[in-house]
N, C-alpha and C. Protein backbone atom coordinates (compact mmCIF):
# COMPACT_ATOMS: atom_id res chain seq x y z
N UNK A 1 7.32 -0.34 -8.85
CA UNK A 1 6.36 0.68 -8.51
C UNK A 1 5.45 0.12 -7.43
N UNK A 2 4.91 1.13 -6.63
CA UNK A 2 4.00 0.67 -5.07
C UNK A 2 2.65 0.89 -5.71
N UNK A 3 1.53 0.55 -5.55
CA UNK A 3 0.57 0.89 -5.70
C UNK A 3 -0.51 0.36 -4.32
N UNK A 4 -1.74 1.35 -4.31
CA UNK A 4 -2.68 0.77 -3.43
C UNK A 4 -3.64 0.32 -3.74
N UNK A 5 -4.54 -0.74 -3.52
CA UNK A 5 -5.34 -1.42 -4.30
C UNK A 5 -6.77 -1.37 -3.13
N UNK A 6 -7.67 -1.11 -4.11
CA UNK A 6 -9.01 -1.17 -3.14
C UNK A 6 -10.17 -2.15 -4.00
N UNK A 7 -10.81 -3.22 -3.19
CA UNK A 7 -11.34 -4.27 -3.71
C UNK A 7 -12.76 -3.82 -3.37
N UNK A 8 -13.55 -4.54 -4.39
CA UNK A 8 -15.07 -3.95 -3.41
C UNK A 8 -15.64 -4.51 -2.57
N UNK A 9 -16.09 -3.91 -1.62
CA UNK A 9 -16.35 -4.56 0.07
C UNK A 9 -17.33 -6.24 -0.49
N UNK A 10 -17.83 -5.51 -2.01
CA UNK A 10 -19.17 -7.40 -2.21
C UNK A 10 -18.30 -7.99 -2.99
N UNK A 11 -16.96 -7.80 -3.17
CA UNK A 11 -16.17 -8.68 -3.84
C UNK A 11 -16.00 -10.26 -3.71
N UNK A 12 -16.35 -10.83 -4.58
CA UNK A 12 -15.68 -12.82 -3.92
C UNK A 12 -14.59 -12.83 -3.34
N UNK A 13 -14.04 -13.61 -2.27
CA UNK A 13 -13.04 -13.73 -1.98
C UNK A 13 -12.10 -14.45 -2.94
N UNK A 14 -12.82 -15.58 -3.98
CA UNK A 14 -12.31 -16.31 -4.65
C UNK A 14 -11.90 -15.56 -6.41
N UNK A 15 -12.60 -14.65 -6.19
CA UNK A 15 -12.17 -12.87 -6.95
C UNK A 15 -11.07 -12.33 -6.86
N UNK A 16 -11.35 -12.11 -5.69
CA UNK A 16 -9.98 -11.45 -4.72
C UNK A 16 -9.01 -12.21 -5.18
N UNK A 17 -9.00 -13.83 -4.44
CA UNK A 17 -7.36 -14.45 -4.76
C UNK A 17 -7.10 -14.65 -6.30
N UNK A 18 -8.63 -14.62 -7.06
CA UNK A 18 -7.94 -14.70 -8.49
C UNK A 18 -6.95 -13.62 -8.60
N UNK A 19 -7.49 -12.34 -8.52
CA UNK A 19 -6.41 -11.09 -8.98
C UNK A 19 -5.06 -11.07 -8.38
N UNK A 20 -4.86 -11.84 -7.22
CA UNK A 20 -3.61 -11.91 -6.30
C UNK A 20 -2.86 -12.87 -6.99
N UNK A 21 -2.93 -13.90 -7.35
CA UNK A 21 -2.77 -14.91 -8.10
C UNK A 21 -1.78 -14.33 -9.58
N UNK A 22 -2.93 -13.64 -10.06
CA UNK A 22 -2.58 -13.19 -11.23
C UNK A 22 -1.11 -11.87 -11.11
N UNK A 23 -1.39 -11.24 -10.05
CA UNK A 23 -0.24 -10.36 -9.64
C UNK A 23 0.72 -11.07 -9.57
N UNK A 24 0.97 -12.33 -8.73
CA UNK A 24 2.07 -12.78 -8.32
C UNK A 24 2.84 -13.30 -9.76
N UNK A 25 2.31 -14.21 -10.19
CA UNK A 25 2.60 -14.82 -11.56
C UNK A 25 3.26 -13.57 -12.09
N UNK A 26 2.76 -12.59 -12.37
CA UNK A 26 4.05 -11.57 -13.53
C UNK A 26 5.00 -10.92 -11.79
N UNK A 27 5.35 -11.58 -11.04
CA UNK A 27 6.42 -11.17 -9.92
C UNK A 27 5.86 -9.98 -9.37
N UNK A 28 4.46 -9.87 -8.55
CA UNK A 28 4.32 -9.04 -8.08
C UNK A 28 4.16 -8.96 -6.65
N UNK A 29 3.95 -8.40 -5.45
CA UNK A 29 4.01 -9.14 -4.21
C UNK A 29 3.11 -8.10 -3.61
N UNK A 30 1.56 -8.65 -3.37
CA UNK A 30 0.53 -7.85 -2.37
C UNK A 30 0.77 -8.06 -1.42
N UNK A 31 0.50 -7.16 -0.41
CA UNK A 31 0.25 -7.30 0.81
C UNK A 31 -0.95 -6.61 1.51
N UNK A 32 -1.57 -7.31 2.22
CA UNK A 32 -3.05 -5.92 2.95
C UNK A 32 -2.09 -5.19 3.66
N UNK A 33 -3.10 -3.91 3.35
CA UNK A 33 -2.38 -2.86 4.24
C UNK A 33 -2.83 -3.27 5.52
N UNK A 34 -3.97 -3.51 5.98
CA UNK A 34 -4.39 -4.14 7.47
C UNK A 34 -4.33 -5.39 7.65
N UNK A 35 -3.17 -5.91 7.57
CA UNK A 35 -3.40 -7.81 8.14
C UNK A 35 -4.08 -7.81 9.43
N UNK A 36 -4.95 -8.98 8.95
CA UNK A 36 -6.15 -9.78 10.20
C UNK A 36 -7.03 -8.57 10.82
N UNK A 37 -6.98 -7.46 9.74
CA UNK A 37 -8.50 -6.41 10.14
C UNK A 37 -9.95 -7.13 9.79
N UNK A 38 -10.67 -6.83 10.96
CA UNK A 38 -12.42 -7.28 10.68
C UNK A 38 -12.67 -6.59 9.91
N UNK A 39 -12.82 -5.13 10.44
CA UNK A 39 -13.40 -4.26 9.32
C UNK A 39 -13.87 -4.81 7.90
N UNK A 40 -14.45 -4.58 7.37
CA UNK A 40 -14.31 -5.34 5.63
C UNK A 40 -14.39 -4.37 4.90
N UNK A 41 -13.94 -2.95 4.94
CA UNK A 41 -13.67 -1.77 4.49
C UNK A 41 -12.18 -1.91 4.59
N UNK A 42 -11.73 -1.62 5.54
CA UNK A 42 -10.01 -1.50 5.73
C UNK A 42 -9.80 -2.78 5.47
N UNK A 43 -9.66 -4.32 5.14
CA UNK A 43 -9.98 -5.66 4.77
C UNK A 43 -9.24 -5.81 3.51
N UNK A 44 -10.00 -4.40 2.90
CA UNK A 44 -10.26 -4.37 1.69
C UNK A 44 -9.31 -3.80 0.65
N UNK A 45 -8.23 -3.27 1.67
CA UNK A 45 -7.14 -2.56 1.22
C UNK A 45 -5.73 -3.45 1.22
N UNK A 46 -5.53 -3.08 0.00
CA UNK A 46 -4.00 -4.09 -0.40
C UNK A 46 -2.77 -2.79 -0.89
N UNK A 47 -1.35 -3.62 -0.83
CA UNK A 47 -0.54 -2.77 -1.13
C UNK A 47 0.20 -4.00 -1.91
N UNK A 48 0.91 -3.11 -3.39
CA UNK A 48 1.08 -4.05 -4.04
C UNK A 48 2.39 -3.19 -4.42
N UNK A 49 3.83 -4.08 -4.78
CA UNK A 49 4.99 -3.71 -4.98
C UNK A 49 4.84 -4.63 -6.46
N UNK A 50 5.42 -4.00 -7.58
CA UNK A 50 4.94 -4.24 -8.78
C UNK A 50 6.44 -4.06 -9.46
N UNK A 51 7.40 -5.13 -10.15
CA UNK A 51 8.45 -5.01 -10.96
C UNK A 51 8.51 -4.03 -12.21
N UNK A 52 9.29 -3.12 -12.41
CA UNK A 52 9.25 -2.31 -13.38
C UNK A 52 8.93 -3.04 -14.95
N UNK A 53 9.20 -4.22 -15.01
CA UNK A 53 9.04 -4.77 -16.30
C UNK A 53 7.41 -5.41 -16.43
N UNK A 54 6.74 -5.91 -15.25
CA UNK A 54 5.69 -6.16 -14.74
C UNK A 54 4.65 -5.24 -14.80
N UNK A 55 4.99 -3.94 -14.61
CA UNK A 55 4.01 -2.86 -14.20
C UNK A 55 2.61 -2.62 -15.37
N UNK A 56 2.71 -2.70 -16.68
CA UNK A 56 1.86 -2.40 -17.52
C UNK A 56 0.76 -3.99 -17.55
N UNK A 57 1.46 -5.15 -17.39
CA UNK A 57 0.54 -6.10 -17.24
C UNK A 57 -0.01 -5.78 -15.98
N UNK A 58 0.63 -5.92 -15.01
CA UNK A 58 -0.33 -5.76 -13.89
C UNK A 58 -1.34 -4.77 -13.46
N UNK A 59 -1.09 -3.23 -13.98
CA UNK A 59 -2.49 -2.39 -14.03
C UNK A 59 -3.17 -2.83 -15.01
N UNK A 60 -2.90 -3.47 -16.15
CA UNK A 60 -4.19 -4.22 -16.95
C UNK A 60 -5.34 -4.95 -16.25
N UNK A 61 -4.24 -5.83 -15.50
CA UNK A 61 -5.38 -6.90 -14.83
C UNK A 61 -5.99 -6.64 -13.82
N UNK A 62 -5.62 -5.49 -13.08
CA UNK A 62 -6.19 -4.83 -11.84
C UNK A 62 -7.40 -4.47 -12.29
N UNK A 63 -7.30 -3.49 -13.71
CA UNK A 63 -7.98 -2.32 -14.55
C UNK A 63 -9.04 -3.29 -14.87
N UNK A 64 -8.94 -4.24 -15.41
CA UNK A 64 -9.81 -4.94 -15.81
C UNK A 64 -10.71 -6.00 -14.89
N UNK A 65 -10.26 -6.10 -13.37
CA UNK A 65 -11.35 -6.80 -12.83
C UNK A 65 -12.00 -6.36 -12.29
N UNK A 66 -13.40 -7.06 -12.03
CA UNK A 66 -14.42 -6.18 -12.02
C UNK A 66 -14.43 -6.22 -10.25
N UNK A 67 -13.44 -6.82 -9.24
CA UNK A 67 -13.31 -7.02 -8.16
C UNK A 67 -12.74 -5.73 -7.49
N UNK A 68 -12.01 -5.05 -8.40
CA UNK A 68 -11.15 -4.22 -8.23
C UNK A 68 -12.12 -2.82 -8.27
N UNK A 69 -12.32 -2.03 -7.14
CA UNK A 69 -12.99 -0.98 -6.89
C UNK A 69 -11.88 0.36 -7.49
N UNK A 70 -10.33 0.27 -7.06
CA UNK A 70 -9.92 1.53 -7.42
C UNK A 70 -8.10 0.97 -7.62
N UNK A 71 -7.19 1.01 -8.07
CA UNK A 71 -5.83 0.89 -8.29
C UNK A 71 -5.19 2.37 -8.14
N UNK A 72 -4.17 2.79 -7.47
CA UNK A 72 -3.29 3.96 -7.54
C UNK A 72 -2.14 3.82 -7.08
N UNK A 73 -1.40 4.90 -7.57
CA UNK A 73 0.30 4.79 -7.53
C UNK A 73 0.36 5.54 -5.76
N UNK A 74 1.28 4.38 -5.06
CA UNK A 74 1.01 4.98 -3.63
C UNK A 74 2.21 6.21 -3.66
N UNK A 75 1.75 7.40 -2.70
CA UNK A 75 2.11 8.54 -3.13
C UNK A 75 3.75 8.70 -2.04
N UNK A 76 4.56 8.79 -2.70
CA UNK A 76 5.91 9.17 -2.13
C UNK A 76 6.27 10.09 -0.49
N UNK A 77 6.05 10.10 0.46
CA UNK A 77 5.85 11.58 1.17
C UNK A 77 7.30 11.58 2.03
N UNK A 78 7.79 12.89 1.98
CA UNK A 78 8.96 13.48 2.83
C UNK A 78 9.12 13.99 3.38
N UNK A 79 9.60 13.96 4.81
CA UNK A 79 9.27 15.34 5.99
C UNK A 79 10.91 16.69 5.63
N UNK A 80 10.26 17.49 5.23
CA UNK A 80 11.19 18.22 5.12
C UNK A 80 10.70 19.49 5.94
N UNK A 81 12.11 19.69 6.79
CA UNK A 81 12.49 20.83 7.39
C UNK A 81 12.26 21.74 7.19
N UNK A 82 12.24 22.91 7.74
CA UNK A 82 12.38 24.51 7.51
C UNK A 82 13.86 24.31 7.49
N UNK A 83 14.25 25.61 6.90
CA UNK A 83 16.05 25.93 6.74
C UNK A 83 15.88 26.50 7.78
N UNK A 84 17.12 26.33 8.90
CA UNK A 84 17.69 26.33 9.40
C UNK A 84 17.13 26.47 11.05
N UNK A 85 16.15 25.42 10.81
CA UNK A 85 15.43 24.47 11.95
C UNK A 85 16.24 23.54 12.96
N UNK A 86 16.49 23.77 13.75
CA UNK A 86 17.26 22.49 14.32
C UNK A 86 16.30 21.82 14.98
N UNK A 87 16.36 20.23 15.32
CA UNK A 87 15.89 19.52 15.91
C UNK A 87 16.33 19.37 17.32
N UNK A 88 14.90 19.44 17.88
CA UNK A 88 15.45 19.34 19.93
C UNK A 88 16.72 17.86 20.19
N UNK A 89 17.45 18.06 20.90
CA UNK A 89 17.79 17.24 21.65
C UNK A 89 17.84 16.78 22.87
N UNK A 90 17.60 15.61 23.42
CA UNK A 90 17.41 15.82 25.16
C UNK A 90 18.33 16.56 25.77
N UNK A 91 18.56 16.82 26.56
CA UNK A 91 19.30 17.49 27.11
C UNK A 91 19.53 16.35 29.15
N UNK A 92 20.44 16.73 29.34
CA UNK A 92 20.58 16.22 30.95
C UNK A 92 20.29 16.68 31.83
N UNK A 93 20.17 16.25 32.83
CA UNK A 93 19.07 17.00 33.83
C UNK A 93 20.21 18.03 34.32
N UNK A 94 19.58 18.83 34.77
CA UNK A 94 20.14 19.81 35.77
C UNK A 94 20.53 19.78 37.35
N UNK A 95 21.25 19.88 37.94
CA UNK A 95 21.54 19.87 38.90
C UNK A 95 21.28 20.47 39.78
N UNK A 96 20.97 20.25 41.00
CA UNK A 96 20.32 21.12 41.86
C UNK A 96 21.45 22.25 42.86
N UNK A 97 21.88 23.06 42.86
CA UNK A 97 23.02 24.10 43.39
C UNK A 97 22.79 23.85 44.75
């Protein structure tokens, strides 16, 4: 399962890597959604891929630190078509008569 993780901007950093720490150990693998952002808002945002057997420990420990501003299941999205939409294709130039 994906989830998005939001830390609080006055969080410790040494907070922070505790909970990362603790993810990895039950096989979980964060990543910031913004690598090497200043911001310390967007900073602050992680994406976390979580093993199906893993998943209930790891929203525990999310749930439970107090570093942790918000945890959610990142949301699936699909571009779907209209029926019977076709998509442009280039086309070749035209020739001049």
């Amino acid at each position: 399962m994906k989830y998005q993780i939001k830390f609080h901007e006055n969080a410790r950093n040494t907070d922070r890597q505790a909970v990362l720490e603790e993810v990895a150990r039950r096989r979980g693998r964060v990543e910031p959604l913004f690598p090497d952002e200043s911001d310390v808002e967007l900073a602050s945002l992680f994406v976390a891929n979580v093993p199906a057997q893993s998943n209930d420990a790891v929203l525990a420990i999310l749930g439970d630190s107090p570093a942790v501003e918000f945890v959610e299941p990142e949301v699936r999205r699909k571009l779907i078509q209209p029926n019977g939409r076709k998509t442009r294709s280039k086309r070749s130039p035209r020739r001049a008569a």
